[in-house]
C-alpha atoms as a PDB file:
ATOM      1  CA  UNK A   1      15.093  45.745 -76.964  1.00  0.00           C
ATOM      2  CA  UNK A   2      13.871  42.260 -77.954  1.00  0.00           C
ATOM      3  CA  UNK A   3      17.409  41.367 -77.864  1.00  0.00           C
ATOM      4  CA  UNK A   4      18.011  42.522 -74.049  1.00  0.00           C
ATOM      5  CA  UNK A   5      14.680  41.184 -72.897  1.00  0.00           C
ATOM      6  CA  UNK A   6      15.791  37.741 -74.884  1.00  0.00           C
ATOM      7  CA  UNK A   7      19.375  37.605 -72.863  1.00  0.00           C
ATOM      8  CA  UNK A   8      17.955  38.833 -69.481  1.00  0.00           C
ATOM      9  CA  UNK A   9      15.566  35.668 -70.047  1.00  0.00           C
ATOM     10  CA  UNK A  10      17.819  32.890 -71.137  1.00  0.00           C
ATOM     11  CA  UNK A  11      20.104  33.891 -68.206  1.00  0.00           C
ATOM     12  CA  UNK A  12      16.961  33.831 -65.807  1.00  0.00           C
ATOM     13  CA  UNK A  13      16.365  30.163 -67.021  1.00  0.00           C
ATOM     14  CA  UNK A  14      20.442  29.446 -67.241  1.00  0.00           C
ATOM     15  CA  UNK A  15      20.521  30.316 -63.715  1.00  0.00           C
ATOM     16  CA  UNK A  16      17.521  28.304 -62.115  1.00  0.00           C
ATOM     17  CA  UNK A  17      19.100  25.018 -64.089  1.00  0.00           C
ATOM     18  CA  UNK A  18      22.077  25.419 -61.933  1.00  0.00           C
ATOM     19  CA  UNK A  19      20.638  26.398 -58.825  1.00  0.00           C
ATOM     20  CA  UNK A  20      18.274  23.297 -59.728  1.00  0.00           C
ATOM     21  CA  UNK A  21      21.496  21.077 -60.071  1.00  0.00           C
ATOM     22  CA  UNK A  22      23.443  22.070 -57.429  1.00  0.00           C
ATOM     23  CA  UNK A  23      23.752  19.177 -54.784  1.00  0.00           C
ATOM     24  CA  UNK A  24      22.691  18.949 -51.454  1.00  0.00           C
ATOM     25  CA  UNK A  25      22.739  16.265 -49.058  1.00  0.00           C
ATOM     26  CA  UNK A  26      20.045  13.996 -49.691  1.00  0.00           C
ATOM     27  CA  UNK A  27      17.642  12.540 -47.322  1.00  0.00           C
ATOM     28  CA  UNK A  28      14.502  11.156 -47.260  1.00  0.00           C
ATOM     29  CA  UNK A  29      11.898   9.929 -44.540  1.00  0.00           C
ATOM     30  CA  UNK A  30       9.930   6.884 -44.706  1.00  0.00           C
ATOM     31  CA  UNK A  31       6.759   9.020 -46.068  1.00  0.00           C
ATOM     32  CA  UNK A  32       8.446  10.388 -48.719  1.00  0.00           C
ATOM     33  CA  UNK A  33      10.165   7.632 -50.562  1.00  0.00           C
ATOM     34  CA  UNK A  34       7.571   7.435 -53.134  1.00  0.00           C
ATOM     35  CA  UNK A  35       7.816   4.254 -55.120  1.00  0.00           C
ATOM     36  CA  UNK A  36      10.954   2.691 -53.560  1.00  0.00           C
ATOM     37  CA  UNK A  37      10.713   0.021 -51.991  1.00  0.00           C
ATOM     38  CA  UNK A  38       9.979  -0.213 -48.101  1.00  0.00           C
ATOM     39  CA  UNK A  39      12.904  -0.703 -45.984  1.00  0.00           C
ATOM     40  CA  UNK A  40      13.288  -3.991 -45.015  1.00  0.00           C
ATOM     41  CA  UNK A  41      16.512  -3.703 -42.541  1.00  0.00           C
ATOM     42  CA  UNK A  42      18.413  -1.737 -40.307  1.00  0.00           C
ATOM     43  CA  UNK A  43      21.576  -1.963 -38.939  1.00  0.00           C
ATOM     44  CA  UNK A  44      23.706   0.497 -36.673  1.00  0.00           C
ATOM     45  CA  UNK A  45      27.291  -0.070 -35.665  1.00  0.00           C
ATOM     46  CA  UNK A  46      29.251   1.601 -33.076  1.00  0.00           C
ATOM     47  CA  UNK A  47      32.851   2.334 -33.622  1.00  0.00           C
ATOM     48  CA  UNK A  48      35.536   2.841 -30.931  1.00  0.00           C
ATOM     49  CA  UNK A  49      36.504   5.680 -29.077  1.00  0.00           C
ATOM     50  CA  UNK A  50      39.884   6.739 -27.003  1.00  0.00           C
ATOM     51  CA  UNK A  51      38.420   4.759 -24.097  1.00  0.00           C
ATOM     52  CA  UNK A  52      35.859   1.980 -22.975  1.00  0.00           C
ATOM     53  CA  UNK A  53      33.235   2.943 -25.317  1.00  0.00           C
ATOM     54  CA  UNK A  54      31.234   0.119 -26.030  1.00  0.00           C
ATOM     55  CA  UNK A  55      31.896  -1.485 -30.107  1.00  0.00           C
ATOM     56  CA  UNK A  56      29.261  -3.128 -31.392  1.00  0.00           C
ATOM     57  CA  UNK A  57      26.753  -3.950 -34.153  1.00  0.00           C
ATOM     58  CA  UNK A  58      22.728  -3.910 -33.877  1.00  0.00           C
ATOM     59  CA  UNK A  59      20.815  -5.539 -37.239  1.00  0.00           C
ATOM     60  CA  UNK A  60      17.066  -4.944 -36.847  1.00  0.00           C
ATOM     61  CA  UNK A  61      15.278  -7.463 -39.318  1.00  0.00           C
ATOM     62  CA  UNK A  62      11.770  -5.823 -40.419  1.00  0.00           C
ATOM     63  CA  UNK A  63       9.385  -9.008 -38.903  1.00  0.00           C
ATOM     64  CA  UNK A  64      11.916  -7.297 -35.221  1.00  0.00           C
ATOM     65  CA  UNK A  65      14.665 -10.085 -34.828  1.00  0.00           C
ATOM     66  CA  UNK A  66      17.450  -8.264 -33.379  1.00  0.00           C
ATOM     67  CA  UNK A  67      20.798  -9.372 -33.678  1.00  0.00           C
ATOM     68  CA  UNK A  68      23.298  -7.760 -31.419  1.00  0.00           C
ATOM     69  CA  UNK A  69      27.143  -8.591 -31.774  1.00  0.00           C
ATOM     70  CA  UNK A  70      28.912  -7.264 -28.553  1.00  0.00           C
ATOM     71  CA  UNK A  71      32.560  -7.259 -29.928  1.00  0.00           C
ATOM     72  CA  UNK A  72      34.645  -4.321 -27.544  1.00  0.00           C
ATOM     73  CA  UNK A  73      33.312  -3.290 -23.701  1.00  0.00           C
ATOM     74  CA  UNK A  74      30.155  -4.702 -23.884  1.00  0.00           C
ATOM     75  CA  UNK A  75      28.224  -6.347 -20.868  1.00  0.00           C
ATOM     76  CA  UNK A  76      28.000  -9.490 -23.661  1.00  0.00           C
ATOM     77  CA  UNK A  77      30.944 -10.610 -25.867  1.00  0.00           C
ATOM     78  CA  UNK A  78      29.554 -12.223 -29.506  1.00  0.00           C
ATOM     79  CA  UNK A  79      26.406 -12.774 -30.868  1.00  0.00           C
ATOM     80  CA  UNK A  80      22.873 -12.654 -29.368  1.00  0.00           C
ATOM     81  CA  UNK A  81      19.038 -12.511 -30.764  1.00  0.00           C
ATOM     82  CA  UNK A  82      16.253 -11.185 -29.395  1.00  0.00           C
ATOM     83  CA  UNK A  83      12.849 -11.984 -30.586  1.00  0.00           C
ATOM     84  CA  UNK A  84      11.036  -8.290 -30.672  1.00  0.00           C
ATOM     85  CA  UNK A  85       8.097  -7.436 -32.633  1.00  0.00           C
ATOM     86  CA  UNK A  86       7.422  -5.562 -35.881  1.00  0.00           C
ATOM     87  CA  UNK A  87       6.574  -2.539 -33.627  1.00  0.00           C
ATOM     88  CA  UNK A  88       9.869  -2.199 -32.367  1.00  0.00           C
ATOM     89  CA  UNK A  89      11.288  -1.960 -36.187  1.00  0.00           C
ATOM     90  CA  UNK A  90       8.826   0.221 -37.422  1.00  0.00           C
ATOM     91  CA  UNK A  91       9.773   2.543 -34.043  1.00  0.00           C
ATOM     92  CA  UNK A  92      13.377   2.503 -34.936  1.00  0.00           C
ATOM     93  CA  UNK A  93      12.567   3.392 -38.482  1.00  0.00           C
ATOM     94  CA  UNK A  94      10.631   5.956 -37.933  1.00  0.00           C
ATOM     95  CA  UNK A  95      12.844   7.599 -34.870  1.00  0.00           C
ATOM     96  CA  UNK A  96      15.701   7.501 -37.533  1.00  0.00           C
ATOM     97  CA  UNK A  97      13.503   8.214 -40.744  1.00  0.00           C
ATOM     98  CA  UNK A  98      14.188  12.193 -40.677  1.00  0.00           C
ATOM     99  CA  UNK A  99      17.963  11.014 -41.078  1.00  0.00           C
ATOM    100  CA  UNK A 100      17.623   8.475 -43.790  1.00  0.00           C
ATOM    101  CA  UNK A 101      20.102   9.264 -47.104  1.00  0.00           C
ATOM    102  CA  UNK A 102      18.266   8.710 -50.472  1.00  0.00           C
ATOM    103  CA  UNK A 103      18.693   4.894 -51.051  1.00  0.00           C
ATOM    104  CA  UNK A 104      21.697   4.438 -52.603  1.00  0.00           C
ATOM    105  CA  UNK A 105      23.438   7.368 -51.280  1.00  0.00           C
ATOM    106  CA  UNK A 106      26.238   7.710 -48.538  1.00  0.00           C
ATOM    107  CA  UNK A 107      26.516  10.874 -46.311  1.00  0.00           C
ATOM    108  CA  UNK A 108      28.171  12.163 -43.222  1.00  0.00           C
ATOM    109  CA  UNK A 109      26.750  13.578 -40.262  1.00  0.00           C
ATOM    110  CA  UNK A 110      24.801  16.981 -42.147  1.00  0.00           C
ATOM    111  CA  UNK A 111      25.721  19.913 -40.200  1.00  0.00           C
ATOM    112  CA  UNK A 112      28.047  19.193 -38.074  1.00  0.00           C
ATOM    113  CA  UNK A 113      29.070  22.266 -36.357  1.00  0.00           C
ATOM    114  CA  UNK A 114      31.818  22.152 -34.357  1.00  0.00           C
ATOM    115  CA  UNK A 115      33.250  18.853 -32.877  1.00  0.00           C
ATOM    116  CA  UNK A 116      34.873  16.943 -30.194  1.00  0.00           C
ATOM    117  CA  UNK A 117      37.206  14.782 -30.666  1.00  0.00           C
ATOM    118  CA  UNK A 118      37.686  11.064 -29.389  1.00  0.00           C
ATOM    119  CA  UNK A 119      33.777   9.669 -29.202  1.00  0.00           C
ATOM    120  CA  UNK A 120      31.830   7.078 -30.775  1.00  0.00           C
ATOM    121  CA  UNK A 121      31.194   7.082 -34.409  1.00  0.00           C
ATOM    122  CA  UNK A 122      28.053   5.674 -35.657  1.00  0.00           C
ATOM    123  CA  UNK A 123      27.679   4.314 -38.944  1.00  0.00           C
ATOM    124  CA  UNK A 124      23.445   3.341 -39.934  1.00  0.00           C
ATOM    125  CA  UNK A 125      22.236   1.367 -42.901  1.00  0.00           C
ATOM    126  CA  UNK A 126      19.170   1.065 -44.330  1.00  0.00           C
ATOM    127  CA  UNK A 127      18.635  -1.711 -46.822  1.00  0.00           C
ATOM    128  CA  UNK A 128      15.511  -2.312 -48.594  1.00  0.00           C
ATOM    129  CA  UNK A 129      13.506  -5.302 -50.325  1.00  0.00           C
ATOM    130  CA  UNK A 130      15.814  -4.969 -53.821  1.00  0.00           C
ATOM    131  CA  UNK A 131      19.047  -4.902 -51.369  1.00  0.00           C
ATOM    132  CA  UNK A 132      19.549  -1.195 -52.099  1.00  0.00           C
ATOM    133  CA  UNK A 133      21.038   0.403 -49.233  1.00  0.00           C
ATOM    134  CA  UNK A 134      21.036   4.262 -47.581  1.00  0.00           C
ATOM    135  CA  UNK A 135      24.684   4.722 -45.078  1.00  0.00           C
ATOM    136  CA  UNK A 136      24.733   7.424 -42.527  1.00  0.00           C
ATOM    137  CA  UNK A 137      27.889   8.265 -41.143  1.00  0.00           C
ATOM    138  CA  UNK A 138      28.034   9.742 -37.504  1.00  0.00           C
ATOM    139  CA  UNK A 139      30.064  11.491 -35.509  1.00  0.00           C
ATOM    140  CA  UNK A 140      28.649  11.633 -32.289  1.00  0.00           C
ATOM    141  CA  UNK A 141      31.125  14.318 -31.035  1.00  0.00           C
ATOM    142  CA  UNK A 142      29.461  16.548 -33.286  1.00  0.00           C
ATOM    143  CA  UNK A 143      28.256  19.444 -31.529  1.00  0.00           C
ATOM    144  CA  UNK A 144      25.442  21.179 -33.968  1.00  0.00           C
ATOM    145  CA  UNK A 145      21.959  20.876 -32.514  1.00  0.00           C
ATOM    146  CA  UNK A 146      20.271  18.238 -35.705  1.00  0.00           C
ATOM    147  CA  UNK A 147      23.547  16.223 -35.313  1.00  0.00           C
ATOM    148  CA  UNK A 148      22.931  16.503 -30.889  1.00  0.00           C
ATOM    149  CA  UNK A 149      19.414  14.827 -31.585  1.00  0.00           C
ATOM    150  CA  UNK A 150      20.617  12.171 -34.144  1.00  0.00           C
ATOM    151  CA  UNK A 151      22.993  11.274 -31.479  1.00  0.00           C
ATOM    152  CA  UNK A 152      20.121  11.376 -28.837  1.00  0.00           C
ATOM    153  CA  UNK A 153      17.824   9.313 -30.765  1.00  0.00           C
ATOM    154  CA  UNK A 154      21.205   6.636 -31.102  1.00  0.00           C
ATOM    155  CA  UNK A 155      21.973   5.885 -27.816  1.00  0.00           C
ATOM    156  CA  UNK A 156      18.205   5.539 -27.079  1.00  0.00           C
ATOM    157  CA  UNK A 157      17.979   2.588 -29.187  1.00  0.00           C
ATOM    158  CA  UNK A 158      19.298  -0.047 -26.560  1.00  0.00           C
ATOM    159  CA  UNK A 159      16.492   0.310 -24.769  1.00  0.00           C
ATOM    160  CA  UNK A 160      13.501   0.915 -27.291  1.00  0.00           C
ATOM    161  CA  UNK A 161      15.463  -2.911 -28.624  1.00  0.00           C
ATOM    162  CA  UNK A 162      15.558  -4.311 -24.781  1.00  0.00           C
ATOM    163  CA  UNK A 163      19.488  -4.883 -25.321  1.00  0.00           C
ATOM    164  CA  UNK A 164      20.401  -2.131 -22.804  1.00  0.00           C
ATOM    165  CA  UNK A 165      21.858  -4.727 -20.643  1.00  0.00           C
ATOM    166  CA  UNK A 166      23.826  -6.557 -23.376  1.00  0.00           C
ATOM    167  CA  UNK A 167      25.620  -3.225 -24.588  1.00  0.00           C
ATOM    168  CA  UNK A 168      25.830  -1.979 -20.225  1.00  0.00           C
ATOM    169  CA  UNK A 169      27.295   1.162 -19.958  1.00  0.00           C
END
């Protein structure tokens, strides 16, 4: 009997370490990154699609310089800076913070669901004060309704930046 009860509880604990190891995509929001250091950086590029998507490149410094680098269908070819405000970074970071990988991590789009083909890909970095970095990769054909909102909350940023007319579209 002591020997049964023994077993049943050494695979009760054998089976909580796994569960306990298994991965799972990792994110973390702003609030809950403990002691790492703050995010200091963001930058979002935009990748071609099978068409006149705009292509470019958005680097949102934490003091708000915004760097913009029109490079494929943009209303503005090349580089251009815009002097925001730390308001407008900390509004970008927190907008995106619910998506934010565990620094020094790299995941796709979580969940998904099913896809269409041809559109934009995103790709988001979050670098912090030790140069650490978090990279999302999106698909913004993704069709599931988390990956829907990311997508939402991407093309919004234009015009929370004020670079709406340098991207067009």
């Amino acid at each position: 009997m002591k020997r049964q009860t023994a077993c049943s509880l050494t695979t009760a604990i054998t089976i909580l370490l796994v569960a306990g190891c298994t991965q799972q995509p990792t994110r973390s929001s702003v609030e809950s990154t403990g002691s790492a250091s703050p995010v200091t950086d963001i930058r979002y590029q935009v990748g071609p699609c099978h068409g006149t998507c705009p292509v470019y490149s958005v680097d949102i410094g934490a003091d708000g310089t915004t760097r913009f680098s029109g490079e494929q269908f943009t209303a503005v070819d090349g580089e251009r800076v815009r002097a925001n405000d730390p308001e407008r970074f900390a509004l970008v970071r927190r907008q995106l913070s619910s998506w934010q990988p565990a620094m020094g991590t790299t995941i796709d789009t979580p969940d998904c669901g099913p896809r269409a083909t041809d559109l934009s890909h995103y790709t988001v970095t979050w670098t912090n004060r030790e140069g650490q970095q978090a990279v999302l990769n999106h698909d913004s054909g993704c069709r599931a309704e988390d990956a829907r909102q990311l997508t939402d909350s991407l093309r919004s940023l234009p015009q929370a930046l004020g670079i709406d007319s340098w991207v067009g579209h």
